[in-house]
C-alpha atoms as a PDB file:
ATOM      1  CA  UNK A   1     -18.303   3.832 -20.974  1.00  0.00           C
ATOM      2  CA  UNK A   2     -15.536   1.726 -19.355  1.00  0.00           C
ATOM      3  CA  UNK A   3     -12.585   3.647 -18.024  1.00  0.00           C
ATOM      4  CA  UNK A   4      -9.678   1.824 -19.116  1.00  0.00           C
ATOM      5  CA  UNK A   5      -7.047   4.298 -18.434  1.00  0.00           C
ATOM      6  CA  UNK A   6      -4.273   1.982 -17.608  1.00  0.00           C
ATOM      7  CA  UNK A   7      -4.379   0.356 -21.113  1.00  0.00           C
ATOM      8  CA  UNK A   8      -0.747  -0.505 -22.129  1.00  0.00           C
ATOM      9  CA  UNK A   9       0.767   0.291 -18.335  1.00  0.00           C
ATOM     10  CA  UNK A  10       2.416  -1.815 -16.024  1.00  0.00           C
ATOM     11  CA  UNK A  11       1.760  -1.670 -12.576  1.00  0.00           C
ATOM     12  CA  UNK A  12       3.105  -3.570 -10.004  1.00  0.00           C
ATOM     13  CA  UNK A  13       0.907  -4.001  -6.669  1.00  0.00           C
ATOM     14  CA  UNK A  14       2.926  -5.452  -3.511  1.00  0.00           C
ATOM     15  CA  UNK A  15       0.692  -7.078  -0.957  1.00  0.00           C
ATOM     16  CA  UNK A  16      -1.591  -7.965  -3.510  1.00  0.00           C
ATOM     17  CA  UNK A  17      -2.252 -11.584  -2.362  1.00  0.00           C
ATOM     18  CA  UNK A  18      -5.260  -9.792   0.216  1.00  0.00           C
ATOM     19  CA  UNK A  19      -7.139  -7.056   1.254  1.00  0.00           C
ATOM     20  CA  UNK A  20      -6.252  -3.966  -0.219  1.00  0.00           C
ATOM     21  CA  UNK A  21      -4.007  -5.111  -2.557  1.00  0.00           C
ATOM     22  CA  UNK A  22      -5.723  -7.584  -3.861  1.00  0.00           C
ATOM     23  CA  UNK A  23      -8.747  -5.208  -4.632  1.00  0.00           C
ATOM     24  CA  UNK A  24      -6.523  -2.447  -5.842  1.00  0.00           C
ATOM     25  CA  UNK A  25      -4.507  -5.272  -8.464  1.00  0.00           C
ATOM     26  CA  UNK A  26      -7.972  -5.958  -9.555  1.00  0.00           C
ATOM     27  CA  UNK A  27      -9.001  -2.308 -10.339  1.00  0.00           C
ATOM     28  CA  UNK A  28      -5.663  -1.779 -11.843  1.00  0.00           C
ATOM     29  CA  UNK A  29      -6.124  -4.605 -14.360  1.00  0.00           C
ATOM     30  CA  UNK A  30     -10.053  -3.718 -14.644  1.00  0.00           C
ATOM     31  CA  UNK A  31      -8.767  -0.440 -16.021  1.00  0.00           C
ATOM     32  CA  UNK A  32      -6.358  -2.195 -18.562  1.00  0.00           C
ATOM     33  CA  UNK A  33      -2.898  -2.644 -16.956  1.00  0.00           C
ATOM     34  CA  UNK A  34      -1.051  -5.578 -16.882  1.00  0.00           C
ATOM     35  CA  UNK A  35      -0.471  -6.360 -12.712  1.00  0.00           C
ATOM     36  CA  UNK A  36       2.404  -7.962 -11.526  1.00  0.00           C
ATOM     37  CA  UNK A  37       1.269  -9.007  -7.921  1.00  0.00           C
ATOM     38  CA  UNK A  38       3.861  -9.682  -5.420  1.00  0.00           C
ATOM     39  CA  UNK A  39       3.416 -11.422  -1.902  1.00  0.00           C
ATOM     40  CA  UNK A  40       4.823 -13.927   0.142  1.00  0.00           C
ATOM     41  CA  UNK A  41       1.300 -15.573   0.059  1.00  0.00           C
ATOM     42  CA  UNK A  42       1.803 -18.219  -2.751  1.00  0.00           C
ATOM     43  CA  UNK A  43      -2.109 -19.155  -2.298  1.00  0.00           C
ATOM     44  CA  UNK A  44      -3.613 -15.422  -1.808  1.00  0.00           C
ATOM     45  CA  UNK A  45      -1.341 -14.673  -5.090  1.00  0.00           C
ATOM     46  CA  UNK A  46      -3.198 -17.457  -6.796  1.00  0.00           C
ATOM     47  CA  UNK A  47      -6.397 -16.392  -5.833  1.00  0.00           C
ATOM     48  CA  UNK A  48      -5.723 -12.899  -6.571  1.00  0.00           C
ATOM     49  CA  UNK A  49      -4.617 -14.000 -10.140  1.00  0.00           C
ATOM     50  CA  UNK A  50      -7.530 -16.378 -10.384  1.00  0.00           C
ATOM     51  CA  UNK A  51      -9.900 -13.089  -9.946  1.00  0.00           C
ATOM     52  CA  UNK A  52      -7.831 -11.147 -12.199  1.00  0.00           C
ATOM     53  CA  UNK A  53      -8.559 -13.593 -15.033  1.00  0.00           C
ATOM     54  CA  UNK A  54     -12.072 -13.566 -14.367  1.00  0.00           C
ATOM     55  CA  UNK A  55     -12.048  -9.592 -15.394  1.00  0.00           C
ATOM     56  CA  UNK A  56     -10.448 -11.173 -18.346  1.00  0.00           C
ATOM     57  CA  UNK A  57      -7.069  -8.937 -17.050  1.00  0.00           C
ATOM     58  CA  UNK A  58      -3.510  -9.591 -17.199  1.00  0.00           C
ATOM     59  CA  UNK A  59      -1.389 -10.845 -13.825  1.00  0.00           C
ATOM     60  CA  UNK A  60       2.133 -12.286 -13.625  1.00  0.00           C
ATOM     61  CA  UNK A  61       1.934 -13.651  -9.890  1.00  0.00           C
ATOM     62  CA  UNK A  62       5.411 -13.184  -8.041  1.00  0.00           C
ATOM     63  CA  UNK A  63       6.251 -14.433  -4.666  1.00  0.00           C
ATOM     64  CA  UNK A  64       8.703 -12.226  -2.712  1.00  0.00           C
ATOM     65  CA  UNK A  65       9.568 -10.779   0.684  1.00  0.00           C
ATOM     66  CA  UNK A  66       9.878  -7.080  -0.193  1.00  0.00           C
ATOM     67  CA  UNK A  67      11.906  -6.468   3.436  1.00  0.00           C
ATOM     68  CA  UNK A  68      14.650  -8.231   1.433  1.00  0.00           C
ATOM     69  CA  UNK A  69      17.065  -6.095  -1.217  1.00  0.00           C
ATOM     70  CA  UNK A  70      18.144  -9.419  -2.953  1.00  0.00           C
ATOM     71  CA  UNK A  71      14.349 -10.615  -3.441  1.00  0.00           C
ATOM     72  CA  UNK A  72      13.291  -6.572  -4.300  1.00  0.00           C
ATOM     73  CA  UNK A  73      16.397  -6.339  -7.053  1.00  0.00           C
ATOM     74  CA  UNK A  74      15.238  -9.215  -8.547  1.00  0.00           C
ATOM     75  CA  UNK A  75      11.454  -8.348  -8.888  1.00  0.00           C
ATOM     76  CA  UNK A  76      11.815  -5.392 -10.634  1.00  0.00           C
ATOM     77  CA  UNK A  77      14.490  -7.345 -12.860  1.00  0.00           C
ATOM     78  CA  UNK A  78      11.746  -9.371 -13.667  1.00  0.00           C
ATOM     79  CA  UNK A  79       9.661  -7.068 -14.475  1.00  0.00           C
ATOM     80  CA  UNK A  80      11.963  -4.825 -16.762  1.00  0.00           C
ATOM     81  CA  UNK A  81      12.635  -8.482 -18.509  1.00  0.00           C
ATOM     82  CA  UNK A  82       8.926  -9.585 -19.401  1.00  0.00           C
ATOM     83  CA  UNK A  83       7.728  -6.036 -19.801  1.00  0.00           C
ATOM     84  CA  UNK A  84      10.421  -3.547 -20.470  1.00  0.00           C
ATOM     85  CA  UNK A  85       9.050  -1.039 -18.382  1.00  0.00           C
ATOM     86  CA  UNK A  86       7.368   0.292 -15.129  1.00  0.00           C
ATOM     87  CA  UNK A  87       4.608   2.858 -14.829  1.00  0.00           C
ATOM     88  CA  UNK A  88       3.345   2.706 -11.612  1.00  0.00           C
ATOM     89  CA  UNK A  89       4.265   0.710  -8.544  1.00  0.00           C
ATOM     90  CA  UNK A  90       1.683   0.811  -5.231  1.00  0.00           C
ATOM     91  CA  UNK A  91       3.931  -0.612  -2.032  1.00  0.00           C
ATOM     92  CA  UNK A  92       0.882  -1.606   0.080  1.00  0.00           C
ATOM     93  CA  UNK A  93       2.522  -4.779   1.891  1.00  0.00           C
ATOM     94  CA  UNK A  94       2.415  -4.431   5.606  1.00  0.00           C
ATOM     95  CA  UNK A  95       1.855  -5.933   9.051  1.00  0.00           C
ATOM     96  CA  UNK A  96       0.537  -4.596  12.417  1.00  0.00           C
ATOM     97  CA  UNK A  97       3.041  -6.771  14.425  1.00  0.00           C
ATOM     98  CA  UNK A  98       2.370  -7.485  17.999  1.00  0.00           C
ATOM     99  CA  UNK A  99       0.627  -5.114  20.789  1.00  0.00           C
ATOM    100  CA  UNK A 100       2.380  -4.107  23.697  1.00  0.00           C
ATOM    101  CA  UNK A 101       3.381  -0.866  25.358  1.00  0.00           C
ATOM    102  CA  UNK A 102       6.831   0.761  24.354  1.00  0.00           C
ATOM    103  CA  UNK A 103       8.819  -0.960  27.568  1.00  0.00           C
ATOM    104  CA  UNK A 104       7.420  -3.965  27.223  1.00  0.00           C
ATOM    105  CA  UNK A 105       7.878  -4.152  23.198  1.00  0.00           C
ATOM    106  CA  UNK A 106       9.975  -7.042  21.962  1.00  0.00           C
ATOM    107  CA  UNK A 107      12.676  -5.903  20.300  1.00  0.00           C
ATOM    108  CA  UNK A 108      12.696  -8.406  17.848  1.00  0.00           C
ATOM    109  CA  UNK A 109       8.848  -7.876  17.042  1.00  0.00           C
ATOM    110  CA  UNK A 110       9.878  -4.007  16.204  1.00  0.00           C
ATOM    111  CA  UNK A 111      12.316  -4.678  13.979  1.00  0.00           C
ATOM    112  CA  UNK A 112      10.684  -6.828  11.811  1.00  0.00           C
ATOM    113  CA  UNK A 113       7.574  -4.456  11.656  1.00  0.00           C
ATOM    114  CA  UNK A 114       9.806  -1.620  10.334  1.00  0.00           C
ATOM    115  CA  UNK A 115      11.513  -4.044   7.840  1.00  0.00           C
ATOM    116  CA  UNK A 116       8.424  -4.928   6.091  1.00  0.00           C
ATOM    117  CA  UNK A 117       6.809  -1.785   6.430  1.00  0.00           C
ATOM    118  CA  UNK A 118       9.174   0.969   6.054  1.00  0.00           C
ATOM    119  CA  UNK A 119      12.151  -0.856   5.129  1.00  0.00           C
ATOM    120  CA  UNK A 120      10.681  -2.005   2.315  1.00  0.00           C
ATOM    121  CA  UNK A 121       8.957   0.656   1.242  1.00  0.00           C
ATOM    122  CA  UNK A 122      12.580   2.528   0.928  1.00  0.00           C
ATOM    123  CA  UNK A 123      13.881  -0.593  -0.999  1.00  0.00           C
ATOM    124  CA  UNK A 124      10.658  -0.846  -3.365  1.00  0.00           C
ATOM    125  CA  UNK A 125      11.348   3.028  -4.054  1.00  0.00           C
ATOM    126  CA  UNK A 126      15.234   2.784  -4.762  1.00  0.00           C
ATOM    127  CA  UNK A 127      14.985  -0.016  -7.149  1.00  0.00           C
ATOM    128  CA  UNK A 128      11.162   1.080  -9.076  1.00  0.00           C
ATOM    129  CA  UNK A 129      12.350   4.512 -10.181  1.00  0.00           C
ATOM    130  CA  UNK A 130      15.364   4.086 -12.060  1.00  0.00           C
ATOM    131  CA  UNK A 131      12.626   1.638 -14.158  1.00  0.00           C
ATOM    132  CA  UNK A 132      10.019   4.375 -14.043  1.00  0.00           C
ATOM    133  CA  UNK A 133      11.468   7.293 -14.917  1.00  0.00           C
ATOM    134  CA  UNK A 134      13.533   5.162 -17.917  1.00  0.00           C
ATOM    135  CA  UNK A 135       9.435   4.601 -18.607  1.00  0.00           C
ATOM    136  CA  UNK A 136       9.018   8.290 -18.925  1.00  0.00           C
ATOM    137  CA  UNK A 137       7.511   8.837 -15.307  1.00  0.00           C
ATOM    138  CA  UNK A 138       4.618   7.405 -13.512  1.00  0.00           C
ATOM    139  CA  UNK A 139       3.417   7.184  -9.558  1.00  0.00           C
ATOM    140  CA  UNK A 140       4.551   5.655  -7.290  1.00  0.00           C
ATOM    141  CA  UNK A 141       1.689   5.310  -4.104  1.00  0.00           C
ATOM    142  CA  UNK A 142       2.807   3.900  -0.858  1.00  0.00           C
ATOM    143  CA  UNK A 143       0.436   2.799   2.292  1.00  0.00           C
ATOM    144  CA  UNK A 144       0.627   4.417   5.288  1.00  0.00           C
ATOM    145  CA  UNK A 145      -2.402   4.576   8.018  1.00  0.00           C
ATOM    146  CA  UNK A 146      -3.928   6.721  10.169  1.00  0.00           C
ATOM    147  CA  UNK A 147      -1.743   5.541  12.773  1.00  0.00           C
ATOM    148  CA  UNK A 148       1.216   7.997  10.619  1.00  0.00           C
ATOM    149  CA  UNK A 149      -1.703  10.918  12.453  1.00  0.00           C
ATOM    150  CA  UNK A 150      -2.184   9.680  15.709  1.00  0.00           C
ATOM    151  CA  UNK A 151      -0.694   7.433  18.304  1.00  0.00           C
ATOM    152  CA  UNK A 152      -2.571   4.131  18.982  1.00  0.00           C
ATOM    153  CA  UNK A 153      -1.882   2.216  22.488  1.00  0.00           C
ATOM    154  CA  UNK A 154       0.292  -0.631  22.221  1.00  0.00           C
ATOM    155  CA  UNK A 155       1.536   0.098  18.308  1.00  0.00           C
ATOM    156  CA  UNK A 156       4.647   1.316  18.867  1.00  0.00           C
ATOM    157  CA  UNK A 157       6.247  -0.268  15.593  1.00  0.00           C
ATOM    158  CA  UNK A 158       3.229   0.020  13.627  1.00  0.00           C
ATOM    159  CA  UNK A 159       2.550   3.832  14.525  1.00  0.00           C
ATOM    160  CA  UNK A 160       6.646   4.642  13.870  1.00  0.00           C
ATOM    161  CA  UNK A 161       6.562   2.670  10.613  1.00  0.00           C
ATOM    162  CA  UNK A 162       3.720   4.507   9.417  1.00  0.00           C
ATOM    163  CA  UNK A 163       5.116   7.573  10.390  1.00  0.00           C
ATOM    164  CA  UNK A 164       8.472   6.954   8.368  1.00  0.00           C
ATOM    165  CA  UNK A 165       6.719   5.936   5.225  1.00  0.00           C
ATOM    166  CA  UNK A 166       5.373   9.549   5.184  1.00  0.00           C
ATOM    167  CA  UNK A 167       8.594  10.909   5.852  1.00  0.00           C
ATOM    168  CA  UNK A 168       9.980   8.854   3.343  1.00  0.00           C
ATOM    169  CA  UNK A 169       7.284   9.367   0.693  1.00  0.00           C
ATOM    170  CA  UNK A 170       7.698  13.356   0.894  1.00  0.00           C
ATOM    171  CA  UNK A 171      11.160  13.372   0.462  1.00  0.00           C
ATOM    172  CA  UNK A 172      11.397  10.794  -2.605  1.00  0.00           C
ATOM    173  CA  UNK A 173       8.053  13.129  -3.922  1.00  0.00           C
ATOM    174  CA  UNK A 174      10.615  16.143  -3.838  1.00  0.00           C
ATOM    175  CA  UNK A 175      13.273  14.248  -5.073  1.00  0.00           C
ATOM    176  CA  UNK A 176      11.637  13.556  -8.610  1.00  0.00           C
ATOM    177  CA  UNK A 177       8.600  16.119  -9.010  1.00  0.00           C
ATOM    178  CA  UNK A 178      10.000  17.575 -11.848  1.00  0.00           C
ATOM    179  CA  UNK A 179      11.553  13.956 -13.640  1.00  0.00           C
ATOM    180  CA  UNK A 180       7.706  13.565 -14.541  1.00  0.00           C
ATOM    181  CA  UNK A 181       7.086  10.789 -11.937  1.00  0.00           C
ATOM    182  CA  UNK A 182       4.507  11.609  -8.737  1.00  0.00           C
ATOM    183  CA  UNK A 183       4.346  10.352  -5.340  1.00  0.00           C
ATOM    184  CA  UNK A 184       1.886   9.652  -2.501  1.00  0.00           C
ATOM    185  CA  UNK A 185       0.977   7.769   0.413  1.00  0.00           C
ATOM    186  CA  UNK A 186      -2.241   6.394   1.570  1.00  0.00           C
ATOM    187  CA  UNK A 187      -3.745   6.504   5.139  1.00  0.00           C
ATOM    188  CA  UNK A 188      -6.150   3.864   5.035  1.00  0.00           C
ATOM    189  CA  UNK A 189      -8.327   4.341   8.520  1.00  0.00           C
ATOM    190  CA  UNK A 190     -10.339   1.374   9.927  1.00  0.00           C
ATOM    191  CA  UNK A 191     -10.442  -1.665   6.996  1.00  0.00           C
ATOM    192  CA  UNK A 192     -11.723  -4.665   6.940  1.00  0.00           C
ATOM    193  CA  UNK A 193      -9.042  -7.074   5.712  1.00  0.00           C
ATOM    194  CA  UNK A 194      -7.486 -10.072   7.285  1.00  0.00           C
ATOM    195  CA  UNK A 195      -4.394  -8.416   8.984  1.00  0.00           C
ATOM    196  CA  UNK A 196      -6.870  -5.927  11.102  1.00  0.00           C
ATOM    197  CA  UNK A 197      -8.941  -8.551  11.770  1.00  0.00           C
ATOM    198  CA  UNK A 198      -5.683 -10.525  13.922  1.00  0.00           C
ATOM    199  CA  UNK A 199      -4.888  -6.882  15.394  1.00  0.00           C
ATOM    200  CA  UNK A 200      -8.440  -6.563  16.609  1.00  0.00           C
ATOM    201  CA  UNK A 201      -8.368 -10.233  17.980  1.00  0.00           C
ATOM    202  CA  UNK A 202      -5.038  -9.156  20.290  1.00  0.00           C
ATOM    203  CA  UNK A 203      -5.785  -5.658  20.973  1.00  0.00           C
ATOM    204  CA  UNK A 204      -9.390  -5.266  21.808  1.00  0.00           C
ATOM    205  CA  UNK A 205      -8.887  -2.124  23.342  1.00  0.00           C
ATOM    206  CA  UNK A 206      -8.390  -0.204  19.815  1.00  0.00           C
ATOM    207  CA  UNK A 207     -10.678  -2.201  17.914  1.00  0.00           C
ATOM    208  CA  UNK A 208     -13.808  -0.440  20.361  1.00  0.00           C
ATOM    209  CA  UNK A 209     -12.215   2.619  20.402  1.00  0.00           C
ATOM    210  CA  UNK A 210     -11.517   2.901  16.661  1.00  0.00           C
ATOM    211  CA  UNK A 211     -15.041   1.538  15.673  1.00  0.00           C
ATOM    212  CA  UNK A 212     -16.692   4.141  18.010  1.00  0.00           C
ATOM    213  CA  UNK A 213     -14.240   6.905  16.597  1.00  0.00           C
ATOM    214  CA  UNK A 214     -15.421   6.502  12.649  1.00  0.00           C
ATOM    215  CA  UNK A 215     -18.032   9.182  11.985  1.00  0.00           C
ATOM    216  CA  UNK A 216     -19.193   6.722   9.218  1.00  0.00           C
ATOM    217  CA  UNK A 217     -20.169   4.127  11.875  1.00  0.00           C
ATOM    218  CA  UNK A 218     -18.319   1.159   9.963  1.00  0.00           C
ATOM    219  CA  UNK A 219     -14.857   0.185   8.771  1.00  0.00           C
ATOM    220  CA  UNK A 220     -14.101   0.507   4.908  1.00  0.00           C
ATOM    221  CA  UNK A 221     -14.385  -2.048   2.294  1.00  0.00           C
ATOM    222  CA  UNK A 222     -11.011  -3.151   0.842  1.00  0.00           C
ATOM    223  CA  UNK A 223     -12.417  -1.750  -2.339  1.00  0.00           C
ATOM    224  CA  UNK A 224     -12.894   1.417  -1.114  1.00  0.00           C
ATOM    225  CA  UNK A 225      -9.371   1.645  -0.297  1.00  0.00           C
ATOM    226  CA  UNK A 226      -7.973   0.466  -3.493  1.00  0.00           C
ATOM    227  CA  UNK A 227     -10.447   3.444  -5.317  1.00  0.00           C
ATOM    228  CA  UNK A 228      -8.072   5.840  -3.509  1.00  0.00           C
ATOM    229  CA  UNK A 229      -4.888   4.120  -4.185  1.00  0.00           C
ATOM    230  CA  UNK A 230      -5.862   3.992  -8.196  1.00  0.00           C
ATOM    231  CA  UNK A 231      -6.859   7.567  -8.204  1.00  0.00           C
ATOM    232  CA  UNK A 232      -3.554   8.541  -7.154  1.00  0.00           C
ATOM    233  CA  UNK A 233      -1.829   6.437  -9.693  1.00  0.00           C
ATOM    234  CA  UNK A 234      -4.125   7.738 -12.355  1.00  0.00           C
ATOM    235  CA  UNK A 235      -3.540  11.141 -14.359  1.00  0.00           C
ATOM    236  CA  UNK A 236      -6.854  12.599 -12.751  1.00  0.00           C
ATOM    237  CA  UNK A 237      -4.275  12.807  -9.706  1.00  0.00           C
ATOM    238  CA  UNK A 238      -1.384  14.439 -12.253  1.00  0.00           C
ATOM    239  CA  UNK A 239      -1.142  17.616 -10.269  1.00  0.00           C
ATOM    240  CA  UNK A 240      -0.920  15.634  -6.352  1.00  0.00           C
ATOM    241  CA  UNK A 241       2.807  15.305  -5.473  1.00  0.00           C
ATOM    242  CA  UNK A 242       3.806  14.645  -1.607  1.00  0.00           C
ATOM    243  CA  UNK A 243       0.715  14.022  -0.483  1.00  0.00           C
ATOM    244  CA  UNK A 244      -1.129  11.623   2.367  1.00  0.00           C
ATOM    245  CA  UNK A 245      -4.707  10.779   1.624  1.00  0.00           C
ATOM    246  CA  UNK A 246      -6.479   9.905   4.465  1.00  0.00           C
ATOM    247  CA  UNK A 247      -9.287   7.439   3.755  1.00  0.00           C
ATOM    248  CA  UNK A 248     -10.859   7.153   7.280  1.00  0.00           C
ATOM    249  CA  UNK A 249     -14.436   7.795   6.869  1.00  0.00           C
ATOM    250  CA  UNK A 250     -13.696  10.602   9.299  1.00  0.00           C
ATOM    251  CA  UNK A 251     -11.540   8.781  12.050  1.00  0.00           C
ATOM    252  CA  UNK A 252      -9.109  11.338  12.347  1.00  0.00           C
ATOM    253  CA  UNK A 253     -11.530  14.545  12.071  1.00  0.00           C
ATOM    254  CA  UNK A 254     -11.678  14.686  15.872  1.00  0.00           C
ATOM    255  CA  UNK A 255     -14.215  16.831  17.506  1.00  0.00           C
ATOM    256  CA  UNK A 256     -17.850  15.151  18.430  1.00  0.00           C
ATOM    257  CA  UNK A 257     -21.086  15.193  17.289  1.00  0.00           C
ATOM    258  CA  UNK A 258     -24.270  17.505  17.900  1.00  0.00           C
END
């Protein structure tokens, strides 16, 4: 029998013109929801759409830098105008940013990791729940990393943006736990999307550590990813408030084998 839980729902999936949010905006609309898919990738938002279709799902393609209030206040105005409502919102959009150690860190370079992956995530959150809990509630799940556990060589700005969104994603959980609207982040561990593939071309160094660190002995499928991000959205999460998944194929257990 085909699950389509999200029948009637509208979820919007940031980063969603790649990777892991392009797999999770087509398991959203696979399930029934109508996705609007933001990105600043015009063409991956295309594609994205294009593969959406082919599910015969629903996709309104928006391009937007989610670092920037303006372009944020307008999405979700967009969305409140075509669909009159909000019930789930997944801020996935990241970068890893460059890879040197903390002296030698460009300032620059930091600051524009932690806009588009923490700022942002506080912006996507102050605007999308006025609009879900006018819905009636919802989830909202945000992306972290395994890198919000641990403390990878040369990722300073990754590692503290990852870090904040946790922060930040328990404190807006305990903020509106009992207005009927749930919140989570996501550690994704080890995946094997575009963006890791440019961090493992500059920093070679965590690339063979991280590969020989996964129990599993492989990185995850994008689809594996979204799996986790949808069951958190979904009501067979409904009692999971505050909470980081970790979805590491055992990264982060530490230890060694027999």
């Amino acid at each position: 029998m085909e699950l389509k839980d999200f029948d009637n729902k509208v979820v919007l999936v940031t980063g969603a013109g790649s990777g892991i949010g392009r797999e999770a905006a087509r398991a959203f609309a696979g399930r029934g929801a109508t996705v609007v898919a933001a990105d600043l990738n015009q063409g991956g938002l295309d594609e994205t759409t294009r593969l959406i279709a082919e599910l015969g799902g629903r996709a309104l393609a928006v391009t937007a830098d989610v670092s920037d209030e303006p372009q944020v206040r307008g999405l979700i105005a967009r969305v409140q105008k075509d669909f009159g409502r909000l019930d789930v919102a997944f801020n996935n959009a990241g970068i890893t940013g460059q890879a040197h150690r903390v002296e030698d860190y460009p300032t620059d370079d930091f600051d524009r990791v932690i806009a588009v992956n923490l700022r942002s995530v506080f912006i996507g959150m102050k605007h999308q729940i006025p609009l879900l809990r006018r819905t009636g509630g919802g989830a909202i799940v945000n992306t972290a990393s395994v890198a919000a556990l641990t403390g990878p060589g040369g990722m300073s700005a990754y590692a503290a943006s990852k870090h904040g969104v946790h922060g930040l994603t328990r404190v807006a959980a305990m903020e509106n736990a009992a207005h009927g609207l749930r919140i989570n982040a996501l550690a994704p561990g080890w995946t094997e999307t575009p963006m890791v593939a440019a961090a493992s071309a500059q920093n070679p160094g965590f690339t063979r550590l991280a590969t020989s660190a996964i129990p599993a002995k492989r990185g995850a499928r994008p689809a594996e990813i979204a799996a986790a991000a949808v069951w958190l959205a979904s009501e067979a999460s409904s009692y999971v408030m505050g909470q980081m998944l970790v979805v590491d194929g055992g990264m982060t257990i530490g230890g060694f084998e027999l």
